[in-house]
Protein backbone atom coordinates (compact mmCIF):
# COMPACT_ATOMS: atom_id res chain seq x y z
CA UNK A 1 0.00 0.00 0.00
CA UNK A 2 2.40 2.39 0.95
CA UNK A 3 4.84 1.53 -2.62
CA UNK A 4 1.44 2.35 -4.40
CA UNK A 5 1.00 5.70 -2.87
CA UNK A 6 4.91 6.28 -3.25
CA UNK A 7 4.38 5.65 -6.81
CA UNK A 8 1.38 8.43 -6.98
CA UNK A 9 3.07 10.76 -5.64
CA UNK A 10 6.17 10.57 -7.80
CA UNK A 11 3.63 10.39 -10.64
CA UNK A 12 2.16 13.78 -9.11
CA UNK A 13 5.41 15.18 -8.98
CA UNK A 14 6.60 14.08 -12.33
CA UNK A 15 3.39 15.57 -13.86
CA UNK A 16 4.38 18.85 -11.94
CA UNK A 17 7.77 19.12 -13.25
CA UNK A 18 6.91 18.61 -16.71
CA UNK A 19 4.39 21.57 -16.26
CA UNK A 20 6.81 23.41 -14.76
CA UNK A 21 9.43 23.05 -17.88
CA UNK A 22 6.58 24.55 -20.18
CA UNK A 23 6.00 27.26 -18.00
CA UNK A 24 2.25 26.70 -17.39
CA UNK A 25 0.19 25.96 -14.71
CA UNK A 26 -1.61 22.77 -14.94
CA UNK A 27 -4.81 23.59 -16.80
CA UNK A 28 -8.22 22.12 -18.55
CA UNK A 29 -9.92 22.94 -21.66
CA UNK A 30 -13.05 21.18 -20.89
CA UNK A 31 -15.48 21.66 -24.17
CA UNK A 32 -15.14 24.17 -27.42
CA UNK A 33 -14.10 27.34 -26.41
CA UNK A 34 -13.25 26.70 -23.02
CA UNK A 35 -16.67 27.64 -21.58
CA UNK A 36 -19.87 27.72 -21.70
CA UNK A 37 -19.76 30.89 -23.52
CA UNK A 38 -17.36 29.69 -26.10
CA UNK A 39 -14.79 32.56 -25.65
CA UNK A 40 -11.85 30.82 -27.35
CA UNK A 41 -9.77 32.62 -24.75
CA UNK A 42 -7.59 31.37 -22.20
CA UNK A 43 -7.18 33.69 -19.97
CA UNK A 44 -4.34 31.80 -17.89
CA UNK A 45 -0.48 31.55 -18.90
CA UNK A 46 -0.55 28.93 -21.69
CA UNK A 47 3.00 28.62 -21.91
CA UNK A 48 3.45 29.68 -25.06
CA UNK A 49 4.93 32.89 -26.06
CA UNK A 50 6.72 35.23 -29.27
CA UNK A 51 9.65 34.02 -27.53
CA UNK A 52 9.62 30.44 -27.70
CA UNK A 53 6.98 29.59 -30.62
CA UNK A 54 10.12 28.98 -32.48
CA UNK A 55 11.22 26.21 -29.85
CA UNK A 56 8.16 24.10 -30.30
CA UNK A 57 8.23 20.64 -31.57
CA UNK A 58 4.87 19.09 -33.81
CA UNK A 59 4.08 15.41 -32.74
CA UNK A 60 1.68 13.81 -35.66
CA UNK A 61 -0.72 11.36 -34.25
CA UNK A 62 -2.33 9.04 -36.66
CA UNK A 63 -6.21 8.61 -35.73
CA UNK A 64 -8.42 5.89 -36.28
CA UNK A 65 -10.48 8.83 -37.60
CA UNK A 66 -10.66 11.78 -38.70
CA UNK A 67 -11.34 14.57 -36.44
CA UNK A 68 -13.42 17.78 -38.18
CA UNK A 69 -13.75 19.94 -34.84
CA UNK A 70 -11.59 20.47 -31.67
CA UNK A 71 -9.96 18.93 -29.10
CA UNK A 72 -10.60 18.91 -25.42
CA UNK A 73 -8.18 18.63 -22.72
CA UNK A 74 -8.12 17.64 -19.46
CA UNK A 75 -4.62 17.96 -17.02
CA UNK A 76 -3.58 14.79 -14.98
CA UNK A 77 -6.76 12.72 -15.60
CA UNK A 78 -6.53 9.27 -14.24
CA UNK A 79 -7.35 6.80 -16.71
CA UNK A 80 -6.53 3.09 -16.42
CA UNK A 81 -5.21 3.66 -13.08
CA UNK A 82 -2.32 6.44 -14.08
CA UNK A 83 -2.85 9.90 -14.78
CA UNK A 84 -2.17 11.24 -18.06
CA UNK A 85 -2.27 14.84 -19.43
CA UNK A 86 -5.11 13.40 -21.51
CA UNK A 87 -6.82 14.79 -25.15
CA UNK A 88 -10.50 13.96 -26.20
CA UNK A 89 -11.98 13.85 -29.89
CA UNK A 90 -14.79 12.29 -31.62
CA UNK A 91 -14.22 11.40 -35.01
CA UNK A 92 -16.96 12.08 -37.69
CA UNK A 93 -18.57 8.52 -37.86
CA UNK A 94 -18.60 8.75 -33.80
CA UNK A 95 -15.51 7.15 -32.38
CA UNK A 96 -13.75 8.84 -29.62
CA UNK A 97 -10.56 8.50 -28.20
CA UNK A 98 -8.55 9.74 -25.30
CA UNK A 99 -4.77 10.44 -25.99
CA UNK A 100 -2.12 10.85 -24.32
CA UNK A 101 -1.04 14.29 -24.96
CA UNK A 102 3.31 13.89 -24.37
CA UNK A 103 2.87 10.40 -26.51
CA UNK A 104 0.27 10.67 -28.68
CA UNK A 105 -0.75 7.27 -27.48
CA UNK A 106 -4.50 5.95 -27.69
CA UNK A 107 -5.82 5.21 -24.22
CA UNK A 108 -9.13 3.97 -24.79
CA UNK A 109 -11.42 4.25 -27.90
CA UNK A 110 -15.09 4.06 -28.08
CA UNK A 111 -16.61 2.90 -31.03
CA UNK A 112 -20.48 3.13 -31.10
CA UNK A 113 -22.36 -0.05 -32.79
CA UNK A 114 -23.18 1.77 -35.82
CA UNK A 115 -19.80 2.83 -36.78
CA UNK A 116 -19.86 -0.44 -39.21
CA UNK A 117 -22.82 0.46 -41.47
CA UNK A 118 -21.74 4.72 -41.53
CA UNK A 119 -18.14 4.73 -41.91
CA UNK A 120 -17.67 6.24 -45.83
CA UNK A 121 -21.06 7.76 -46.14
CA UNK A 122 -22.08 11.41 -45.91
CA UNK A 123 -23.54 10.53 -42.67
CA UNK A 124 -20.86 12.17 -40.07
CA UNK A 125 -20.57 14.93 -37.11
CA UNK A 126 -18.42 17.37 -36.68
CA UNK A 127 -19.06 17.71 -33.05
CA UNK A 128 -16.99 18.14 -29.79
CA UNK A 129 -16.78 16.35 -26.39
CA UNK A 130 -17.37 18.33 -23.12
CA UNK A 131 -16.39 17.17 -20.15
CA UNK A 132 -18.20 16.53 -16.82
CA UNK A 133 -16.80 19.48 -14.16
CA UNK A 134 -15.74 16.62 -11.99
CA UNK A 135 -12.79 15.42 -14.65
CA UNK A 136 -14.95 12.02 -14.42
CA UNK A 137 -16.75 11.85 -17.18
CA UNK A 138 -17.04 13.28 -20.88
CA UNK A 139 -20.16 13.34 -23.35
CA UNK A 140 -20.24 12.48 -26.54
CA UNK A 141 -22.11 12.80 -30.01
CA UNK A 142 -22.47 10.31 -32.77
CA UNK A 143 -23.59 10.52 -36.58
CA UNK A 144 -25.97 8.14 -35.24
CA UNK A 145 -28.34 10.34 -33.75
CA UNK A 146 -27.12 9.67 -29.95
CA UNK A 147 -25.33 11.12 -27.32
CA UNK A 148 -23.22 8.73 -24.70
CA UNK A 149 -21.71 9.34 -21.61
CA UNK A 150 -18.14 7.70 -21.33
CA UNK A 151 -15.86 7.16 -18.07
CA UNK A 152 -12.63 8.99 -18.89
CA UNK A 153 -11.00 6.00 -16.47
CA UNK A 154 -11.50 3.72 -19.63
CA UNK A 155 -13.82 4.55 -22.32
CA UNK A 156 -17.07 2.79 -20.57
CA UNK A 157 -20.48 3.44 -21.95
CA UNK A 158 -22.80 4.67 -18.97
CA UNK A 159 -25.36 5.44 -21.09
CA UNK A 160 -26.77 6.87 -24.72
CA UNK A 161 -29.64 9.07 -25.44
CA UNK A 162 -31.41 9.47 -28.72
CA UNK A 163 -31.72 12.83 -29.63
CA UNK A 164 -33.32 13.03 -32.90
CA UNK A 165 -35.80 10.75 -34.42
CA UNK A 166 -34.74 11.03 -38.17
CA UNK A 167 -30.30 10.67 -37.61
CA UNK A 168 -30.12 10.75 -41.25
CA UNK A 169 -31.60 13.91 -41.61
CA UNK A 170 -31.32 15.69 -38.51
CA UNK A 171 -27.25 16.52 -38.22
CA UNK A 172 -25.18 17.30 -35.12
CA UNK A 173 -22.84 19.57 -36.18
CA UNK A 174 -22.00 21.46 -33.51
CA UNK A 175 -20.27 20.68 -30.12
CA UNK A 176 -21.70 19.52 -27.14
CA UNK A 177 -22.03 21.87 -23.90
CA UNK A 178 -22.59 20.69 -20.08
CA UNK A 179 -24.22 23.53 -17.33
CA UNK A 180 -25.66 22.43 -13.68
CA UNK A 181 -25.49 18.89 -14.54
CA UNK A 182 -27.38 19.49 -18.07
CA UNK A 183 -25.64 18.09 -21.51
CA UNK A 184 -27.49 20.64 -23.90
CA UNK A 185 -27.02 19.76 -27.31
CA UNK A 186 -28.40 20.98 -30.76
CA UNK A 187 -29.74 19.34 -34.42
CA UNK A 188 -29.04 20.69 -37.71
CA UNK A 189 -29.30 19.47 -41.51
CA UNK A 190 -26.38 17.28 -43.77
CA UNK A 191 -25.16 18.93 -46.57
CA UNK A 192 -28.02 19.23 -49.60
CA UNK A 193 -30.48 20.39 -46.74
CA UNK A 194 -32.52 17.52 -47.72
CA UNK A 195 -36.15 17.59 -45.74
CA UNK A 196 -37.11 17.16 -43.52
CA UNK A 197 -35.77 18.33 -40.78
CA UNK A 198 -36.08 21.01 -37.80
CA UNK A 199 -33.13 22.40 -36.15
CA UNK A 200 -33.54 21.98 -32.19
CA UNK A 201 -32.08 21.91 -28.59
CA UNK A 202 -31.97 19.44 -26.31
CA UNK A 203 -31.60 19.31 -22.45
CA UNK A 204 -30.36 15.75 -21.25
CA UNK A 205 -29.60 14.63 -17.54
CA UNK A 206 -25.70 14.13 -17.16
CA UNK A 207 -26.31 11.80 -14.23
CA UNK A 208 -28.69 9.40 -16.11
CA UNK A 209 -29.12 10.46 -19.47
CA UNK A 210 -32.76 11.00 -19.51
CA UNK A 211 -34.35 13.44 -22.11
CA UNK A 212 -35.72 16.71 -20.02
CA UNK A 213 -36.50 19.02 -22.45
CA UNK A 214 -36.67 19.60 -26.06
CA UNK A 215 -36.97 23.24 -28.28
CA UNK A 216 -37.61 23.14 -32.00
CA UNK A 217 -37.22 25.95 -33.70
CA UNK A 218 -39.72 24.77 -35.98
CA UNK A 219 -43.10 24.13 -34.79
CA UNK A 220 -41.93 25.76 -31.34
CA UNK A 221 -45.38 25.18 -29.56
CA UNK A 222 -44.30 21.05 -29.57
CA UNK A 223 -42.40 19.73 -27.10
CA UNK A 224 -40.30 16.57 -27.43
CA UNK A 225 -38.76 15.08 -30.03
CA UNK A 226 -40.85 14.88 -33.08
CA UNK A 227 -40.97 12.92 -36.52
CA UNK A 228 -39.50 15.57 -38.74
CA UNK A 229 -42.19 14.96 -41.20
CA UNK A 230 -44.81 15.73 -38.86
CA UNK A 231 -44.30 19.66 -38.91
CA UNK A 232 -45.47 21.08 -41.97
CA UNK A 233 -42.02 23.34 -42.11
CA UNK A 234 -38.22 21.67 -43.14
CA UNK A 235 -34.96 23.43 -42.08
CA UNK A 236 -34.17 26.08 -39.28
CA UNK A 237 -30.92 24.01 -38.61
CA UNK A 238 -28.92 25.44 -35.75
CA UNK A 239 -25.38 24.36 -36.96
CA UNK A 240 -22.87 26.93 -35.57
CA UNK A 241 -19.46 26.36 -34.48
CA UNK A 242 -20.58 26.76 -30.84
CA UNK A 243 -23.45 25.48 -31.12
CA UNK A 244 -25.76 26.78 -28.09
CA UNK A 245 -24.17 29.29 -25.95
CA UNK A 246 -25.10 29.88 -21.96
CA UNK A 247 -24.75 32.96 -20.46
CA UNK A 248 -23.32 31.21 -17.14
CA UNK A 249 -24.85 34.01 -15.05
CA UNK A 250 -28.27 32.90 -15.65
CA UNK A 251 -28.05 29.74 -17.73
CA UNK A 252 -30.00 31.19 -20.33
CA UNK A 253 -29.42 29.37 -23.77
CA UNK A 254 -28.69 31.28 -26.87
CA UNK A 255 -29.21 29.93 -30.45
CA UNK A 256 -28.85 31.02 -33.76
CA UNK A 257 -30.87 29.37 -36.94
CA UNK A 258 -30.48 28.86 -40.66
CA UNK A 259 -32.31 28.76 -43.70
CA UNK A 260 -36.50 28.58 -42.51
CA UNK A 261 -39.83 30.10 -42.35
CA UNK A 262 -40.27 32.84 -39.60
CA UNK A 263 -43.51 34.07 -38.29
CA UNK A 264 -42.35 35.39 -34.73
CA UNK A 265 -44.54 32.48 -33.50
CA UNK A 266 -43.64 29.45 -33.72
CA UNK A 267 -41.56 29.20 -36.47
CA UNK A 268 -38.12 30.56 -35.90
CA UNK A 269 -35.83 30.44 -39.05
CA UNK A 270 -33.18 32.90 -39.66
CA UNK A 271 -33.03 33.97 -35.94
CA UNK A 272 -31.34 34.72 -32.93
CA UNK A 273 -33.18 33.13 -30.22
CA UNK A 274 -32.81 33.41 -26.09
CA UNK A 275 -34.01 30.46 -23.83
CA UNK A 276 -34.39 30.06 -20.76
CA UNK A 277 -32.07 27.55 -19.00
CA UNK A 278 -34.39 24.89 -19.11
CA UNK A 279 -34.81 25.50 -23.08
CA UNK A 280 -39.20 25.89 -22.55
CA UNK A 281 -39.78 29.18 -22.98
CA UNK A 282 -38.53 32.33 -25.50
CA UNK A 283 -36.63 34.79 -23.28
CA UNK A 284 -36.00 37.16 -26.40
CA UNK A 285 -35.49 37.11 -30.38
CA UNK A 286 -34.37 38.74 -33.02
CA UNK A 287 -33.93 38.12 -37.36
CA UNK A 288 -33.03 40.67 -39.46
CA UNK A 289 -35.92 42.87 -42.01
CA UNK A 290 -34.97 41.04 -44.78
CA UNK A 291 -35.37 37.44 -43.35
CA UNK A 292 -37.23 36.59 -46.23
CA UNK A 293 -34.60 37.07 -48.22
CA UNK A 294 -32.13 35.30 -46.11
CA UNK A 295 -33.92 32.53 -46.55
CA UNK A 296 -34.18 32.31 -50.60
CA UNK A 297 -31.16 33.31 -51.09
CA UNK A 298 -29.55 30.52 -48.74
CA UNK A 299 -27.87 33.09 -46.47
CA UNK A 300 -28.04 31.50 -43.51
CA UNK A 301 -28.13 33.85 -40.48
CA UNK A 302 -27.07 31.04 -38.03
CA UNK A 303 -24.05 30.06 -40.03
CA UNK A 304 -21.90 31.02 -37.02
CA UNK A 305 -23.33 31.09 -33.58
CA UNK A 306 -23.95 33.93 -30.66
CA UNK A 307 -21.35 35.93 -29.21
CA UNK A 308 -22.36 37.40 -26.01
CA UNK A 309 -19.64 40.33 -25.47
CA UNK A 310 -21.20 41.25 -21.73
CA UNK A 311 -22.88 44.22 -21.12
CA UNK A 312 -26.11 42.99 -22.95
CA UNK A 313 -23.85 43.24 -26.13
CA UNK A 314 -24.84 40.03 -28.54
CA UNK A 315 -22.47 39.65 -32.06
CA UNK A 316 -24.17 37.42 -34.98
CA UNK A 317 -22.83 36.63 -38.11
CA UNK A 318 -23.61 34.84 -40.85
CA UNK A 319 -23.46 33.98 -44.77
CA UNK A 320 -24.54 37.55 -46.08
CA UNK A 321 -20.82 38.70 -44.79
CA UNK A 322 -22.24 40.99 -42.69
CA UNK A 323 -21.90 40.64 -38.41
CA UNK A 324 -24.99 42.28 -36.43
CA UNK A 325 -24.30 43.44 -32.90
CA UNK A 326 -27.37 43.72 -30.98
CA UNK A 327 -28.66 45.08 -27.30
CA UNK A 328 -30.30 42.15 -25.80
CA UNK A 329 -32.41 44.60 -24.10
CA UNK A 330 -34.23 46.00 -26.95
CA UNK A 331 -34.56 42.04 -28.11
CA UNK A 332 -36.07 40.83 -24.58
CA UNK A 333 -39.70 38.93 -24.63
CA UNK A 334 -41.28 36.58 -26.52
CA UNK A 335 -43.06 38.88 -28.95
CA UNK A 336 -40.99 38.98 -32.81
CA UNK A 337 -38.10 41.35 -33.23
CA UNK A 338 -37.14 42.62 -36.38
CA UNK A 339 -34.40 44.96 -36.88
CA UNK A 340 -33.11 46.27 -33.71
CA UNK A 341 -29.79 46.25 -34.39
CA UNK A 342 -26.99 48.60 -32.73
CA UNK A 343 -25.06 48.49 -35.54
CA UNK A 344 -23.80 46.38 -38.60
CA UNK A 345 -20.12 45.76 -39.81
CA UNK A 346 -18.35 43.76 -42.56
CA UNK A 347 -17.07 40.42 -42.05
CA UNK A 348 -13.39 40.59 -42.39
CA UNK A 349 -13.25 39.72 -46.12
CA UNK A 350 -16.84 40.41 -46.61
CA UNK A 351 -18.20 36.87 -47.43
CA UNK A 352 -19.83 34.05 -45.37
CA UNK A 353 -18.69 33.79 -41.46
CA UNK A 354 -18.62 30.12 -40.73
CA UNK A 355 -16.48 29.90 -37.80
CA UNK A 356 -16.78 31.14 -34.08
CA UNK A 357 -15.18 34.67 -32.93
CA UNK A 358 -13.40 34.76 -30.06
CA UNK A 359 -13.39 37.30 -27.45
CA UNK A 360 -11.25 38.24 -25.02
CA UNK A 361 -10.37 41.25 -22.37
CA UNK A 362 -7.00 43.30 -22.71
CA UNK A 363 -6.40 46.64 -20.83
CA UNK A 364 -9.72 46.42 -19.47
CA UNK A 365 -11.48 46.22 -23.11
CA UNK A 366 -13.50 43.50 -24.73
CA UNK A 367 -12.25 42.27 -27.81
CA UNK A 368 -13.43 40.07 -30.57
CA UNK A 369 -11.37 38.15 -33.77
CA UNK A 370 -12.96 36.33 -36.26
CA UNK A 371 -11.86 34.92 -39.69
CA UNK A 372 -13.64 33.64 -42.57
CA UNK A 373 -12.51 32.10 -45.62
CA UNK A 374 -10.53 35.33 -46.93
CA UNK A 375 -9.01 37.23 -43.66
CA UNK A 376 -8.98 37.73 -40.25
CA UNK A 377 -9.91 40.78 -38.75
CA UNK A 378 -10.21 42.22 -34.63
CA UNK A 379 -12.53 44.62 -33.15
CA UNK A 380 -12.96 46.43 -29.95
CA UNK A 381 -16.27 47.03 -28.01
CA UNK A 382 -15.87 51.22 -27.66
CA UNK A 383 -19.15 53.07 -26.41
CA UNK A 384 -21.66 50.04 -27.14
CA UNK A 385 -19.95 49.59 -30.81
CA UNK A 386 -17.50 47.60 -32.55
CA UNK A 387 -14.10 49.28 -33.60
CA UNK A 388 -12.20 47.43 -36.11
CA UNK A 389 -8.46 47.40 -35.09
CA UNK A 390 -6.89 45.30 -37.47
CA UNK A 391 -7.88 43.30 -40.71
CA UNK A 392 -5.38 40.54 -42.65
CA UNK A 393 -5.96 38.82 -46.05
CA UNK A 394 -5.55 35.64 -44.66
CA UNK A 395 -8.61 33.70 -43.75
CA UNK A 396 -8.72 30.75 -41.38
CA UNK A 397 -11.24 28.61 -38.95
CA UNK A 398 -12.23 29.68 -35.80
CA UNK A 399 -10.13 32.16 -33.73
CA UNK A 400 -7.86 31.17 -30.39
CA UNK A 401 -6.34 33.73 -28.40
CA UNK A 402 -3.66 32.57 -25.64
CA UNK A 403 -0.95 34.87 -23.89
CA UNK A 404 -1.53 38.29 -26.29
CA UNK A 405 -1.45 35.97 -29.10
CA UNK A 406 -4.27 34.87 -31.60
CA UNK A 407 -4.19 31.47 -33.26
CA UNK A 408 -6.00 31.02 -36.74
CA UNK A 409 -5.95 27.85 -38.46
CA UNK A 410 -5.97 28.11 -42.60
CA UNK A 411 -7.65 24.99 -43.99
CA UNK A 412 -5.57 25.27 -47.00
CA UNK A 413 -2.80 24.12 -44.40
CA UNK A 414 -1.09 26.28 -41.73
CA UNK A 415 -1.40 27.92 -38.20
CA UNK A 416 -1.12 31.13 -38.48
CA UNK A 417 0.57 32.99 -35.07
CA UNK A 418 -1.08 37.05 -34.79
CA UNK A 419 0.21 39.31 -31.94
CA UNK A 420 -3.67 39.69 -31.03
CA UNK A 421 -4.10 43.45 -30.53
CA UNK A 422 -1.17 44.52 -32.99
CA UNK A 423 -2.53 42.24 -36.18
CA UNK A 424 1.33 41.55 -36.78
CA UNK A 425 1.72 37.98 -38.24
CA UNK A 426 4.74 36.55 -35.76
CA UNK A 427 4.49 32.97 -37.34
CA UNK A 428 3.15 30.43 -39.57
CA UNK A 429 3.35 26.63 -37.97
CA UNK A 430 3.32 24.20 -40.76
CA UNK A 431 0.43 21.81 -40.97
CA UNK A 432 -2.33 19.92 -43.05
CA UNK A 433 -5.37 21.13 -44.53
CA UNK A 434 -8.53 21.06 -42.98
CA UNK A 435 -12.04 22.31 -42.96
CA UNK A 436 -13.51 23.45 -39.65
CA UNK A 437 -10.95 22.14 -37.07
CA UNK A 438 -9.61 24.89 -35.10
CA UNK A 439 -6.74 24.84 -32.40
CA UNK A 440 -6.81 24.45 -28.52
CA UNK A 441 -3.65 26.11 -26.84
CA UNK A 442 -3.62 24.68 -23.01
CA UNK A 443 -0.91 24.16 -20.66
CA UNK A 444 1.91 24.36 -22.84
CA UNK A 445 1.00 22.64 -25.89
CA UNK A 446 -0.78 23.90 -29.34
CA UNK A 447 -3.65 21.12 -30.10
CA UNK A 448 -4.88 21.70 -33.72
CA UNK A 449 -7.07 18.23 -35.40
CA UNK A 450 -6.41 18.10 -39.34
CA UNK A 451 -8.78 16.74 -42.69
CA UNK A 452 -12.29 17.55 -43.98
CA UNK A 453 -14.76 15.19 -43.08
CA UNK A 454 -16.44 15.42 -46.25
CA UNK A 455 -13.95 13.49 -47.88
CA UNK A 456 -15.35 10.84 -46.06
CA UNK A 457 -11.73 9.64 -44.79
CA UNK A 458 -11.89 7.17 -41.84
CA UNK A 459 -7.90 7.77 -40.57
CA UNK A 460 -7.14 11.26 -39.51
CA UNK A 461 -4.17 13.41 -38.23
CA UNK A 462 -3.85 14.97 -34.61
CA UNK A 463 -1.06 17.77 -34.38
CA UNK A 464 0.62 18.45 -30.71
CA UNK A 465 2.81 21.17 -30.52
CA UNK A 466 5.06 21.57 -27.28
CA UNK A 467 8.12 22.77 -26.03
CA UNK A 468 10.94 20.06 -25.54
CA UNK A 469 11.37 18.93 -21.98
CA UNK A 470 14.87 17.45 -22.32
C-alpha cells in the first residue's frame, strides 16, 4: 500500500515538473471554447509565447479517424489507473478517443455499434466532447443520432440518449455543452439540406441520461422530439461552431438558426433566439428585415453562432458577410423582433462567417477576432460599438487567443501565429489542410485536429505542438 502511494506521488510530482518546464500551470480545456460561452480565450499563462513559438516541436498522431472539430483537454486525468495529461476527440462517424497528450498514445477508444454500417457515407458529425466538471466523465455525439456518456478512467459506456428521431436527416454539427449537470445539445441538416428536418435543442440529464427538455425551432409550440415529417415546415438548422451558448450568469441558452420560415410564433428560421435555461420558454429574439430574403437566397443567419460580449452586447454573423451586434435589451420577450440592431459591420473579407469569434479582455477592453474564408480581422467594443483594429488577407477557422497571441488555423494548411491586438503575423506553424478544425492552446501545448470530413476519410491526423522537456 504504501509503494502504491509512493508511486502516486512521484507520478504527481513528475506531472508537476513537466508543467513546470513549459511554463504553465496545470490547466483544462473542458469543451469548445473553453466555456460555456465559447470565448476561445484562455485567460491563464498557456505557456506559449513570441519568444519560444520557435522552440516548439509538432508530434503527428495518426487517428483511427478523422477529427473535423476540436480537441478537449483535461490535465492529470486518471485513466486506467495512471494519470495522463489526456486529449478527447470524436471522429466524424462517432468514435472517440482519449490520448495521451506527451505520446500521442490511444488510451481507450469508443466505437459506437453503428460505426460499421456509416463509416464512408455522408452521414458524419463534426461535433466536440465536453467534459463533466468533476474530470470524471465526458459526453459524446455520434452521426448516429445519440449522445453517450463515457468514463474517462476507460472509455465505458454509462449510457446513450437518442436525440433526434430522423439521424439521417437531422445533423449534429456542432459541439456539445454541459451547465448544472445538463448536456445541452443541438440538431441541424447534412449537406443538400434535404427535408425534412427542424433544427432543435436538447436538455439531457448528465447523471442518467434521460431526455428533459426539447426546443424546435420549428413548430416551437411542440415539445419533445418529433418525426420531422410531422411539422409542416423543413430546415431552421442550428449548426454553428458553438453550437448553443449559456450565459453562465443565468443559464440562459442562446441559439442562432439557418435557412427557414419565420412568423415570430412558432416558427423561428433565420433567428437569434434566447431560452431560458431549461430551453421551454422564448426569453428574447431577433432576425433581421430582410429574413425573407435570407432565406431564398440561402444566407443562412445562423451560419456562425452567438457571441455574447457582456454588457447585454450580442455579435451574430452569418453567410450575407455581414456581423450584427445587438442590445439584448431591446430584443427581450417573446413577442418577434425585427431589426433592432446597434449596428452592422463587414465580415473581415466580406463573405460568409462560418467559424466562431473569439473574445477576449485586454487593458480592461473587450475584444473580438474572427476569420472567414478570406481574412482575419479584430474589433474592440468602444461606447456600445465595434471598432475594427486590425484586418489581414488571410482567412482561417475559428479564432484562439492565448498569452496576447491569436491562433488562426488556414484549412488550406497552416497555423497562423497574430500578436492579437497589434494584427502583426509573428508565425506560420506548418500543418495539413482542414475544414472546420480549429486549435486548442492549453498548458503548454498547441492542439490543432487536421482533414475535412467530407472526404469521407476514416484515418485522420492529430497535431501536438510543445516545447521540448529534455
Amino acid at each position: 500500500m504504501r509503494r502504491h502511494v509512493a508511486i502516486r506521488l512521484l507520478l504527481g510530482l513528475s506531472l508537476s515538473i513537466v508543467a513546470a518546464a513549459r511554463g504553465a500551470p496545470a490547466q483544462n480545456w473542458p469543451m469548445f471554447g473553453g466555456n460555456v460561452q465559447s470565448t476561445s480565450a484562455n485567460p491563464r499563462p498557456a505557456g506559449i509565447n513570441a519568444a519560444n513559438l520557435g522552440r516548439l516541436r509538432r508530434r503527428q498522431v495518426r487517428l483511427n479517424g478523422l477529427v473535423d472539430a476540436s480537441a478537449i483537454y483535461l490535465q492529470g486525468a486518471t485513466i486506467r489507473g495512471a494519470r495522463h495529461d489526456a486529449i478527447f476527440v470524436t471522429t466524424s462517424y462517432g468514435r472517440t478517443l482519449a490520448l495521451d497528450a506527451d505520446t500521442g498514445e490511444v488510451l481507450w477508444e469508443y466505437t459506437p455499434a453503428s460505426y460499421r454500417g456509416l463509416a464512408g457515407t455522408p452521414q458524419f458529425t463534426n461535433s466536440t466532447p465536453v467534459a463533466d466538471p468533476d474530470g470524471k466523465y465526458i459526453y459524446a455525439a455520434s452521426p448516429d443520432g445519440y449522445i453517450q456518456k463515457l468514463a474517462v478512467s476507460d472509455g465505458r459506456l454509462l449510457w446513450r440518449t437518442a436525440v433526434t428521431e430522423l439521424p439521417r436527416r437531422e445533423k449534429m454539427a456542432s459541439p456539445l455543452k454541459f451547465f448544472r449537470g445538463h448536456v445541452i445539445a443541438v440538431t441541424g441538416g447534412y449537406i443538400g439540406d434535404q427535408p425534412p428536418y427542424q433544427g432543435h435543442v436538447v436538455v439531457l440529464d448528465g447523471r442518467a441520461g434521460k431526455l428533459l427538455a426539447v426546443w424546435n425551432s420549428l413548430c416551437s409550440n411542440r415539445t419533445g422530439l418529433m418525426e420531422p415529417s410531422s411539422c409542416p415546415q423543413s430546415q431552421s438548422a442550428i449548426w454553428g461552431r458553438a453550437g448553443a451558448v449559456i450565459d453562465p450568469a443565468n443559464g440562459h441558452i442562446f441559439i442562432a438558426t439557418g435557412n427557414g420560415h419565420w412568423n415570430g410564433t412558432t416558427d423561428w428560421g433565420d433567428a437569434v433566439v434566447e431560452l431560458d435555461s431549461e430551453a421551454t420558454r422564448i426569453l428574447g429574439n431577433y432576425t433581421p428585415a430582410d429574413t425573407s430574403r435570407l432565406n431564398d437566397s440561402d444566407l443562412d443567419l445562423g451560419s456562425t453562432s452567438p457571441v455574447l460580449l457582456g454588457g447585454n452586447l450580442l455579435a451574430q454573423g452569418g453567410k450575407d458577410g455581414k456581423i450584427r451586434l445587438l442590445d439584448l435589451r431591446r430584443i427581450a420577450g417573446a413577442a418577434p423582433h425585427k431589426d433592432h440592431e446597434l449596428q452592422i459591420v463587414s465580415t473581415p473579407s466580406g463573405t460568409d462567417l462560418f467559424t466562431q469569434p473569439a473574445v477576449w479582455r485586454n487593458d480592461g477592453q473587450t475584444w473580438m477576432s474572427a476569420a472567414d474564408s478570406g481574412a482575419t480581422a479584430a474589433w474592440r467594443v468602444e461606447s456600445g460599438k465595434l471598432r475594427r483594429q486590425w484586418r489581414h488577407g488571410i482567412g482561417g477557422t475559428s479564432p484562439f487567443e492565448a498569452g496576447g497571441l491569436l491562433f488562426v488555423y488556414a484549412p488550406h494548411g497552416g497555423l497562423n501565429v497574430y500578436e492579437a491586438v497589434s494584427g502583426r503575423r509573428i508565425a506560420t506553424l506548418p500543418c495539413g489542410a482542414g475544414h472546420w478544425n480549429s486549435p486548442i492552446v492549453v498548458d503548454g501545448r498547441i492542439i490543432l485536429p487536421e482533414g475535412n470530413a467530407i472526404s469521407r476519410a476514416t484515418r485522420g491526423v492529430l497535431d501536438i505542438w510543445a516545447l521540448p522537456t529534455g
